[in-house]
Protein backbone atom coordinates (compact mmCIF):
# COMPACT_ATOMS: atom_id res chain seq x y z
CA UNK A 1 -16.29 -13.79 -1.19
CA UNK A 2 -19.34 -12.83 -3.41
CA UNK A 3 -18.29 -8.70 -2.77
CA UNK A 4 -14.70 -9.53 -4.47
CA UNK A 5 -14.68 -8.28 -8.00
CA UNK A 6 -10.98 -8.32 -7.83
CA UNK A 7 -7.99 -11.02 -7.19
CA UNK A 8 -4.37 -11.06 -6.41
CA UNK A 9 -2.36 -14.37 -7.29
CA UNK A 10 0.60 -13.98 -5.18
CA UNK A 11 3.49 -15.70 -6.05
CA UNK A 12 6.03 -17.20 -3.80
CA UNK A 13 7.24 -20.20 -4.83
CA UNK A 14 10.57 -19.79 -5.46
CA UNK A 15 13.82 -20.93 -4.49
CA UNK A 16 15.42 -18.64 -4.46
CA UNK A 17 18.82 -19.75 -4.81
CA UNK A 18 20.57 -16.56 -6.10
CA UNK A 19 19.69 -15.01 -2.83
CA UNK A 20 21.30 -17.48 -1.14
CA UNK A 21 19.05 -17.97 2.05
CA UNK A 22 18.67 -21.37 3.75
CA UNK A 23 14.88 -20.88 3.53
CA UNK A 24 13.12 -20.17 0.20
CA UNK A 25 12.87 -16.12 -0.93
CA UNK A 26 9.24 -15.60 0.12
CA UNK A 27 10.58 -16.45 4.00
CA UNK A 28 13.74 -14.73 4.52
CA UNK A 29 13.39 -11.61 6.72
CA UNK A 30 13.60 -8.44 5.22
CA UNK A 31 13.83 -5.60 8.50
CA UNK A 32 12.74 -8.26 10.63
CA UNK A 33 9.50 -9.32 8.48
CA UNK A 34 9.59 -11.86 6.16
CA UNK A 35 9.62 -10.67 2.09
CA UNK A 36 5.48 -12.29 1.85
CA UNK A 37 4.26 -10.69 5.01
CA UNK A 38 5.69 -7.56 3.54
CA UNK A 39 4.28 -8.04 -0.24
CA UNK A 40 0.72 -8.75 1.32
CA UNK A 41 1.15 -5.70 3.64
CA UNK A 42 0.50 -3.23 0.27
CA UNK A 43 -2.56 -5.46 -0.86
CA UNK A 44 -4.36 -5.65 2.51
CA UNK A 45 -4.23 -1.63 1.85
CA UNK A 46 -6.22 -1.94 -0.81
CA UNK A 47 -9.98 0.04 -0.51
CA UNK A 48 -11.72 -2.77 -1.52
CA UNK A 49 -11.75 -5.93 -0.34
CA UNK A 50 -10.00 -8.84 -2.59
CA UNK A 51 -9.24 -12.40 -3.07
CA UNK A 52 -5.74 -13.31 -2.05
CA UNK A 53 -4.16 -15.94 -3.63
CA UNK A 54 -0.81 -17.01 -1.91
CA UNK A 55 1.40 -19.74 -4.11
CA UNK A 56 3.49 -21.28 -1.95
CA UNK A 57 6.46 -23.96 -1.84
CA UNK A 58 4.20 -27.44 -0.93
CA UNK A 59 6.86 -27.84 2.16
CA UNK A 60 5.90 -24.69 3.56
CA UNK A 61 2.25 -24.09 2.71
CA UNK A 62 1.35 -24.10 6.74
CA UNK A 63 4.17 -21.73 7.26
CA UNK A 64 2.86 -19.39 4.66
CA UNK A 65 -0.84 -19.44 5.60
CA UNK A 66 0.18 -18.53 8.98
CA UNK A 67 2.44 -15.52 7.47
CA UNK A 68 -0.75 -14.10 5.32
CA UNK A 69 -3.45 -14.88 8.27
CA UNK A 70 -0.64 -12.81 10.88
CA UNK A 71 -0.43 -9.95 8.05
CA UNK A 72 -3.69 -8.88 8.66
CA UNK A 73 -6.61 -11.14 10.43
CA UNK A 74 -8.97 -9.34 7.87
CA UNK A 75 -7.14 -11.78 5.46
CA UNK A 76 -8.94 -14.97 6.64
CA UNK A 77 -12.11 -14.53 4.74
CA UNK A 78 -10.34 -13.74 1.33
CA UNK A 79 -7.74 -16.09 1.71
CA UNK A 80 -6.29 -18.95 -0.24
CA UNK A 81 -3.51 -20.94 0.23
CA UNK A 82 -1.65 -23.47 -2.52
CA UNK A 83 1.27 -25.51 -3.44
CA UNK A 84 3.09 -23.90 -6.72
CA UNK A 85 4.53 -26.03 -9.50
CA UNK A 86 7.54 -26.76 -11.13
CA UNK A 87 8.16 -23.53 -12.96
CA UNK A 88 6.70 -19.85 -12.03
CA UNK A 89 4.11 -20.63 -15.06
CA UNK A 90 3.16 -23.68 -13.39
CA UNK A 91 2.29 -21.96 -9.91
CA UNK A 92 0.57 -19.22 -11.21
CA UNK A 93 -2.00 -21.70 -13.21
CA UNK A 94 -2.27 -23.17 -9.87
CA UNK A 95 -3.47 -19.85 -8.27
CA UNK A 96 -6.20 -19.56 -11.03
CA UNK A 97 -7.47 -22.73 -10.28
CA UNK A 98 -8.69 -20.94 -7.24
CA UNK A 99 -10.45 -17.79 -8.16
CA UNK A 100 -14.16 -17.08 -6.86
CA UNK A 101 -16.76 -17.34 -8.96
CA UNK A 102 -17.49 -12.98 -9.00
CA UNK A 103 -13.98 -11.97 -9.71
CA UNK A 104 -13.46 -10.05 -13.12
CA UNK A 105 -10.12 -8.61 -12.68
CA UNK A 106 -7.40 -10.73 -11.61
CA UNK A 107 -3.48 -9.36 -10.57
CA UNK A 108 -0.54 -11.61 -10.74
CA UNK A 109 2.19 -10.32 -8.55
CA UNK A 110 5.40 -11.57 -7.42
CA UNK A 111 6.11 -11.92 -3.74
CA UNK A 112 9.86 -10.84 -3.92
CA UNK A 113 8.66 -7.56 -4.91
CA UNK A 114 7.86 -6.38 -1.49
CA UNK A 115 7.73 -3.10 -1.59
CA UNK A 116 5.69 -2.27 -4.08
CA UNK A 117 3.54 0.33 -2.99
CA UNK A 118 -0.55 0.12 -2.99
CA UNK A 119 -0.98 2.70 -5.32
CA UNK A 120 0.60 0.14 -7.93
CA UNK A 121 -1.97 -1.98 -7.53
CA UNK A 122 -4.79 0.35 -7.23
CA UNK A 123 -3.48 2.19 -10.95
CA UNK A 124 -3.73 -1.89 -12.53
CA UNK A 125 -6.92 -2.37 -11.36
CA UNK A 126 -8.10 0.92 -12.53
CA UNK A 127 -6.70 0.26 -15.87
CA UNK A 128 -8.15 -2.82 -16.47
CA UNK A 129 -11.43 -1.71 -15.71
CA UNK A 130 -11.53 1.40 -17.86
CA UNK A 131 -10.02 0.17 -20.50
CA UNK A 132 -11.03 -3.46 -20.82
CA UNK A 133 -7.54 -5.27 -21.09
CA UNK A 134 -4.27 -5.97 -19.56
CA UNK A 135 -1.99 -3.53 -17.71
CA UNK A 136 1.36 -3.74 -16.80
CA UNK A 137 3.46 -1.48 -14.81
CA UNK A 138 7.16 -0.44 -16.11
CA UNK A 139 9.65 1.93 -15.87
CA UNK A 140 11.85 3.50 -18.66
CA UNK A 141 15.30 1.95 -19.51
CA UNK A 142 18.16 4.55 -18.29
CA UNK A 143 20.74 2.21 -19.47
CA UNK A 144 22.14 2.02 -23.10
CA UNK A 145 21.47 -1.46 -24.03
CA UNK A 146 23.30 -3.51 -26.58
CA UNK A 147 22.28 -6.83 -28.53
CA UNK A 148 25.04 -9.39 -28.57
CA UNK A 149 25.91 -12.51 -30.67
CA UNK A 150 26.17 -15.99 -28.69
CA UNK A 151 30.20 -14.67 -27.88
CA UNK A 152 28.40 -11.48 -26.49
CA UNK A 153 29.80 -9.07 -29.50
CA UNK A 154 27.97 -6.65 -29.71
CA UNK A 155 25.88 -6.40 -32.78
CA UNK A 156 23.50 -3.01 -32.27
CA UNK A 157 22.76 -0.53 -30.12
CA UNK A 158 18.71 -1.19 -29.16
CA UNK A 159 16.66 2.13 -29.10
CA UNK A 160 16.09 2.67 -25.61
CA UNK A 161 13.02 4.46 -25.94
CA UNK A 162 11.38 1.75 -26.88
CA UNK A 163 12.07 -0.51 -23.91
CA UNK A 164 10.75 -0.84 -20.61
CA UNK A 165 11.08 -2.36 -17.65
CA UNK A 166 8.57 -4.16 -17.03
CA UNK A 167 6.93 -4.83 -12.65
CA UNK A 168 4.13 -6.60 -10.84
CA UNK A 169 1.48 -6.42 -10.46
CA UNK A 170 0.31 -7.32 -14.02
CA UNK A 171 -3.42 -6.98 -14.38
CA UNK A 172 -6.01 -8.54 -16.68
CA UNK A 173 -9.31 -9.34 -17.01
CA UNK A 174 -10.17 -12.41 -15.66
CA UNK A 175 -11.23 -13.99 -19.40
CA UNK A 176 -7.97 -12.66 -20.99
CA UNK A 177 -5.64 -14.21 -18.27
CA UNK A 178 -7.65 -17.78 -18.19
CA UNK A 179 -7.94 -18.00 -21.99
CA UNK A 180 -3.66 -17.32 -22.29
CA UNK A 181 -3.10 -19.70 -19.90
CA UNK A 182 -5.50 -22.18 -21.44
CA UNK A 183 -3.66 -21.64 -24.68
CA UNK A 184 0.27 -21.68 -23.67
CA UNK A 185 2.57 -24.07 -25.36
CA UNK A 186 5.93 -22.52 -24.20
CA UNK A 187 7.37 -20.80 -21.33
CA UNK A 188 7.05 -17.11 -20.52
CA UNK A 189 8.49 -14.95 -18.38
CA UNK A 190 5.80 -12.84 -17.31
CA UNK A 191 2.25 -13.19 -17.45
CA UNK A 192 1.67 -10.53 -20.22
CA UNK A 193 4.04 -12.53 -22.34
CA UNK A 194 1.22 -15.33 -22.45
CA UNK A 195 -1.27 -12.90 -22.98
CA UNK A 196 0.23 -11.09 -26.03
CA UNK A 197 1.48 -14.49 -27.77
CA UNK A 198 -2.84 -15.06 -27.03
CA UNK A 199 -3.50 -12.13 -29.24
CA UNK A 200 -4.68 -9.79 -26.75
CA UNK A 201 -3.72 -6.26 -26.14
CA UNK A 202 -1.63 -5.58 -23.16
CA UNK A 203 -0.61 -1.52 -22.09
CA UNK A 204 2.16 -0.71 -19.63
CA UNK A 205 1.19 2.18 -17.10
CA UNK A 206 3.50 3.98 -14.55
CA UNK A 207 5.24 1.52 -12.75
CA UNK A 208 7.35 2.73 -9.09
CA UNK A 209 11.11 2.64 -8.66
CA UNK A 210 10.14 0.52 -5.24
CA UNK A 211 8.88 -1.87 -6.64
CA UNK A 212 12.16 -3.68 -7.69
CA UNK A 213 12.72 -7.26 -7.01
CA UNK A 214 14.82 -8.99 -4.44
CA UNK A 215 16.74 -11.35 -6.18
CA UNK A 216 20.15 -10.87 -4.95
CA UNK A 217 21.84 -10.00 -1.43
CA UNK A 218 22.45 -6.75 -2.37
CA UNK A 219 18.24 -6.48 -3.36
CA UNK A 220 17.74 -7.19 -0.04
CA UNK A 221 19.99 -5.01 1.73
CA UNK A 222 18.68 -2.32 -0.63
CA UNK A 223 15.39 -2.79 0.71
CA UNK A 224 16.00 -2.66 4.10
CA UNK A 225 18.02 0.46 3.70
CA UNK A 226 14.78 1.78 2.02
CA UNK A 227 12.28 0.63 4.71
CA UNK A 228 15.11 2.18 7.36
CA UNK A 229 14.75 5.82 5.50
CA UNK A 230 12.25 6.40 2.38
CA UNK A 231 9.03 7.97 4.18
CA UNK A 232 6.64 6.48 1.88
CA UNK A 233 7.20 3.41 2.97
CA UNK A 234 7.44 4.76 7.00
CA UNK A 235 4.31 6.24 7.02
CA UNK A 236 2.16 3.98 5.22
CA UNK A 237 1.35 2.38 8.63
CA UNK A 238 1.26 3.30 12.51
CA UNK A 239 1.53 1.00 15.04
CA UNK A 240 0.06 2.10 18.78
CA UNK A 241 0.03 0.48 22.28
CA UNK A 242 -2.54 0.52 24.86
CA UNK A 243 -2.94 -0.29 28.66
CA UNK A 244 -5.95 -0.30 30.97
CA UNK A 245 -6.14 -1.45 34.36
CA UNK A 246 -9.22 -1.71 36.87
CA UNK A 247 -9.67 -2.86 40.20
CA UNK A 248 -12.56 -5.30 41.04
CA UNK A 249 -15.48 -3.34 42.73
CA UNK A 250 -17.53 -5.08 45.74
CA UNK A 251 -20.12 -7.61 45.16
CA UNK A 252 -21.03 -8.91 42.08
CA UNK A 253 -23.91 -10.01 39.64
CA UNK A 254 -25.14 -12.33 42.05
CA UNK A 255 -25.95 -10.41 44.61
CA UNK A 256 -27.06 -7.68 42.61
CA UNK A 257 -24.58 -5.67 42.89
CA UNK A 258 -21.62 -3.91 39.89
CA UNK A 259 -22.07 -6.37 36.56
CA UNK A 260 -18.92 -7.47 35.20
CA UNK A 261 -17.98 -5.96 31.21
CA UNK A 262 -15.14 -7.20 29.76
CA UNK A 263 -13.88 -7.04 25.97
CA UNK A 264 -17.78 -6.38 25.14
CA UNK A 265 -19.41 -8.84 27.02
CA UNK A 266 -21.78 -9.20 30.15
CA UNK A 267 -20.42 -12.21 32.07
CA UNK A 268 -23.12 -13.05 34.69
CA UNK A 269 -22.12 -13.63 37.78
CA UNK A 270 -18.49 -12.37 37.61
CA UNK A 271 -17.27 -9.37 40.20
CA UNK A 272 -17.48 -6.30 38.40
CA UNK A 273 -15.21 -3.55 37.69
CA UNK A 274 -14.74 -0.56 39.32
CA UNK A 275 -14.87 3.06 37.23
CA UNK A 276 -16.51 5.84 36.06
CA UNK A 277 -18.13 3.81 33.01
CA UNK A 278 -18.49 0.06 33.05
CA UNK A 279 -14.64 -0.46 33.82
CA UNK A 280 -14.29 -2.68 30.51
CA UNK A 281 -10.86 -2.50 30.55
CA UNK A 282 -10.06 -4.90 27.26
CA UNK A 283 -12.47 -2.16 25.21
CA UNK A 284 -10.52 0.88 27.04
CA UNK A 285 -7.37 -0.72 25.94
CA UNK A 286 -8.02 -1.15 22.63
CA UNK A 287 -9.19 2.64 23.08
CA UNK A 288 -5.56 3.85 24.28
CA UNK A 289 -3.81 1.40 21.70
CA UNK A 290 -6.10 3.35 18.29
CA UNK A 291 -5.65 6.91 19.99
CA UNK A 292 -1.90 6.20 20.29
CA UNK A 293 -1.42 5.02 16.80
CA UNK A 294 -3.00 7.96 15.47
CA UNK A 295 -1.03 10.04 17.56
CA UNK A 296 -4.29 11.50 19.14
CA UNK A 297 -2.98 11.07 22.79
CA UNK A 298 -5.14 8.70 25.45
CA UNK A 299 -8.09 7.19 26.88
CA UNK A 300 -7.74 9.56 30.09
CA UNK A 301 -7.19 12.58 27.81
CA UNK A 302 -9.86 12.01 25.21
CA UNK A 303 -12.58 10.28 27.85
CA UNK A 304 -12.51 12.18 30.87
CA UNK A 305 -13.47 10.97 34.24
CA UNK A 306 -15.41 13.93 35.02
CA UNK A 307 -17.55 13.67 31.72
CA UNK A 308 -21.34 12.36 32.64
CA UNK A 309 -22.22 11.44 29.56
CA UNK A 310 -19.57 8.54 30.37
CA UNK A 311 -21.18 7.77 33.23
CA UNK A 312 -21.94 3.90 33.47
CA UNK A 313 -21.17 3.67 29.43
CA UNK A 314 -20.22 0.20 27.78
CA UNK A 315 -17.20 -0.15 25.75
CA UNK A 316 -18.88 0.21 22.71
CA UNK A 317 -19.62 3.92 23.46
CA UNK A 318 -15.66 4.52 23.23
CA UNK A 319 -14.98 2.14 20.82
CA UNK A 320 -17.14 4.35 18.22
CA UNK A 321 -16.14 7.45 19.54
CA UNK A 322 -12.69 6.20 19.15
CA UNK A 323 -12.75 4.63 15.85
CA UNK A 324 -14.84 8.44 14.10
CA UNK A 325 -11.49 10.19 15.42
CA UNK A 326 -8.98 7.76 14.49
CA UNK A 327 -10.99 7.68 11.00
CA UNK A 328 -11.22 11.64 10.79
CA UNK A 329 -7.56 11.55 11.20
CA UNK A 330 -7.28 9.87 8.11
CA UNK A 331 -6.36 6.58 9.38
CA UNK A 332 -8.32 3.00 8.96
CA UNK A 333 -7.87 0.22 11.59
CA UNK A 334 -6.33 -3.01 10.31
CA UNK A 335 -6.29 -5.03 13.05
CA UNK A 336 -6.21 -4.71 16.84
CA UNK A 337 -4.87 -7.35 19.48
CA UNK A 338 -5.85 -7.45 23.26
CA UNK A 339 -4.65 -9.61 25.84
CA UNK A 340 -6.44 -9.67 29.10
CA UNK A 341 -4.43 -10.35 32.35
CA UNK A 342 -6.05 -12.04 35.56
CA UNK A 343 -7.35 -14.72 37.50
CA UNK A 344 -11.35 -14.13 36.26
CA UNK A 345 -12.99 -14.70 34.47
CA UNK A 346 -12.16 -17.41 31.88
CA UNK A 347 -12.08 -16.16 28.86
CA UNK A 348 -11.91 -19.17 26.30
CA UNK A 349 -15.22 -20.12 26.04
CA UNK A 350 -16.19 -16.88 24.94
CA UNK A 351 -13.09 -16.03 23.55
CA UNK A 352 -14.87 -15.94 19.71
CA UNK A 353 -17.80 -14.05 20.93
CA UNK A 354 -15.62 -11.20 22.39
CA UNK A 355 -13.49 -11.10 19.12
CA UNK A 356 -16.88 -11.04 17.10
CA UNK A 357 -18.16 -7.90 19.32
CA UNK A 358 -15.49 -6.14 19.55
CA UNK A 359 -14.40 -6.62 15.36
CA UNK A 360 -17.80 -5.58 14.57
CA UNK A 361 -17.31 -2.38 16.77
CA UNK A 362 -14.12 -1.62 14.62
CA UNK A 363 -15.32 -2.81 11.38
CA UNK A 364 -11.79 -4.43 11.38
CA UNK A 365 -10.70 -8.10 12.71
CA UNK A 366 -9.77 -8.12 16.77
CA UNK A 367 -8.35 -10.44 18.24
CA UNK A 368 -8.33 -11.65 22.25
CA UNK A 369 -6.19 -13.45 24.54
CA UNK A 370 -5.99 -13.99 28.01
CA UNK A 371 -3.06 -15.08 30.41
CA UNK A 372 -2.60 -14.92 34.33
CA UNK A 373 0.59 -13.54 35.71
CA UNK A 374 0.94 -16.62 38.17
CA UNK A 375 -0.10 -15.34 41.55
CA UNK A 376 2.11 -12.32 41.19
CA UNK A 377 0.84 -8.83 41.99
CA UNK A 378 -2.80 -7.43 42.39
CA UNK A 379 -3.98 -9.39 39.21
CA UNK A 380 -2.88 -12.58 40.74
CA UNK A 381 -4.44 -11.92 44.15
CA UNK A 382 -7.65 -11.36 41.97
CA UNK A 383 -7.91 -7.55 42.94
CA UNK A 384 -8.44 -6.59 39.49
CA UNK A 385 -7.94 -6.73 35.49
CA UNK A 386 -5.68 -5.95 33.12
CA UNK A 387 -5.62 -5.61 29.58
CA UNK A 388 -2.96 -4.62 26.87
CA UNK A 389 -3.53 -3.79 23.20
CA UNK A 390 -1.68 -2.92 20.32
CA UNK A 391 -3.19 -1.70 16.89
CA UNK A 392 -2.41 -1.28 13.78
CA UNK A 393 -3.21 1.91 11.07
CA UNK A 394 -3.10 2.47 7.88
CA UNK A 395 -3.55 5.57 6.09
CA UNK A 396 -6.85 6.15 4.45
């Protein structure tokens, strides 16, 4: 956590209740994701790595853990967890109970805004740093507004041009945000409320008309008619699938004969693969699943069979060849999943040493299964291996 300079509380405590969901907001699906996978997705984008800070209903803290570990594995190592209070101030004092010691900029941002887009967050942390003090994002009032007497008369007409809208995330440094919370004696309703009634200056910057927050039915069903056609919010990631079959060749470690590679391991002792290179077909999967994501075709297309520089090569030759073109595309790996399909060998006690291998290959988390398909087919007569991926890419 020591390379974190910056932190995003995440809030997502809420009820809810003018959505009216059976499940708090934070956990109703939004185009078949749920609103806090979604809200993370646009953090996890972020060129830097940060400390994530989910706030949570105490009834469903295991439920959102799991949702922030599944939105990217990279999450695990800047990842926090915690129950939220009784009001919104409540919960977010409860995420700055958590900070790491190194962070100087800290982001407060509200789950139900789930589609803000990275670039929001990336112009608040900017801010912050240049200029020393909070930032929050907002957008220009279109609509006349009137102030109204307690039997809503109207009493003026309020000067729209000096109103805003105001969005998460709100970003401060870390001193500012501490020392207004440490101070509050009254509710606020945003974060830059407590640190203006602190004393300290607070700027709003561009905010982005996606960045609205689902509060209501029709919120939500303006979102997913957003994710369904806006193409910011389409192309921000690419998904890809891969498949790689091998047979098993004769012989074996034992006797000296093919070695047996397999999601970037040696496993002594196993039957080998049969193929041009090592036949690691978890590593050539993973391959296929990148290439496809990218749009950059296949493993047979991009590694031919004929090359001889391939010739006996490990998976970690086309995992880096791989990886430079998906990167030159102007992508970035987020995470990758491979499941392996056969009889041998077992893979769960080295089930963390192949994810370690083959994450460090990507510079992005990996994660490995394995299942048999019962006896069915050449896999379950033991003839061979094989392996599907899918990966997921973000643009750079």
């Amino acid at each position: 956590m020591s390379d974190a300079t910056v932190a995003v509380v995440v809030v997502a405590a809420g009820s809810g209740a003018r959505l009216g969901a059976p499940v708090p907001k934070a956990f109703v699906e939004c185009a078949g994701e749920t609103i806090l996978a979604r809200s993370l997705r646009a953090i996890w984008l972020l060129p830097e790595p940060v400390q994530v800070i989910v706030v949570a209903p105490a009834a469903q803290l295991e439920l959102a853990g799991r949702i922030a570990r599944e939105s990217s594995a990279a999450a695990s190592a800047y990842l926090s967890v915690v129950a939220g209070g009784q009001s919104r101030q409540d919960s977010v004092a409860a995420g700055l109970a958590e900070l790491a010691p190194g962070v100087e900029v800290v982001l407060v941002h509200d789950a139900a805004r789930a589609l803000t887009p990275t670039e929001q967050f990336e112009r608040v942390i900017a801010f912050v740093r240049e200029r020393g003090h909070g930032a929050v994002p907002g957008l220009p009032v279109s609509d006349t507004v009137k102030r109204v007497d307690g039997q809503s008369t109207v009493v003026e007409t309020v000067d729209r041009g000096q109103l805003r809208a105001v969005q998460t995330p709100q970003g401060f440094p870390r001193d500012h945000l501490t020392t207004a919370y440490a101070r509050a004696v009254m509710e606020a309703t945003d974060d830059a409320g407590l640190v203006t009634d602190a004393g300290l200056p607070v700027t709003i910057v561009d905010g982005d008309p996606l960045a609205f927050k689902i509060t209501t039915p029709w919120d939500l069903r303006r979102a997913e008619e957003l994710l369904a056609h806006d193409s910011r919010l389409a192309a921000a990631t690419r998904t890809g699938i891969g498949v790689d079959v091998h047979a098993f060749a004769a012989g074996g470690d034992a006797d000296g004969a093919v070695p047996l590679w397999l999601a970037g391991l040696h496993w002594p002792g196993e039957r080998g693969l049969s193929g041009h290179s090592d036949g690691d077909a978890a590593s050539h999967a993973v391959c296929d699943a990148l290439l496809s994501a990218a749009g950059l075709g296949d493993v047979g297309g991009v590694f031919g069979t004929d090359d001889p520089r391939l010739s006996g090569a490990h998976g970690d030759v086309f995992l880096a060849e791989t990886l430079r073109r998906v990167t030159d595309a102007g992508y970035r790996v987020l995470n990758v999943s491979v499941q392996i399909i056969g009889n041998r060998p077992t893979l769960a006690p080295r089930r963390a040493e192949a994810e370690a291998v083959l994450s460090a290959a990507l510079g992005a988390p990996v994660s490995v299964s394995a299942t048999t398909s019962d006896g069915l087919g050449f896999t379950g007569r033991g003839e061979g291996v094989t392996a599907i991926a899918t990966a997921l890419l973000a643009r750079l």
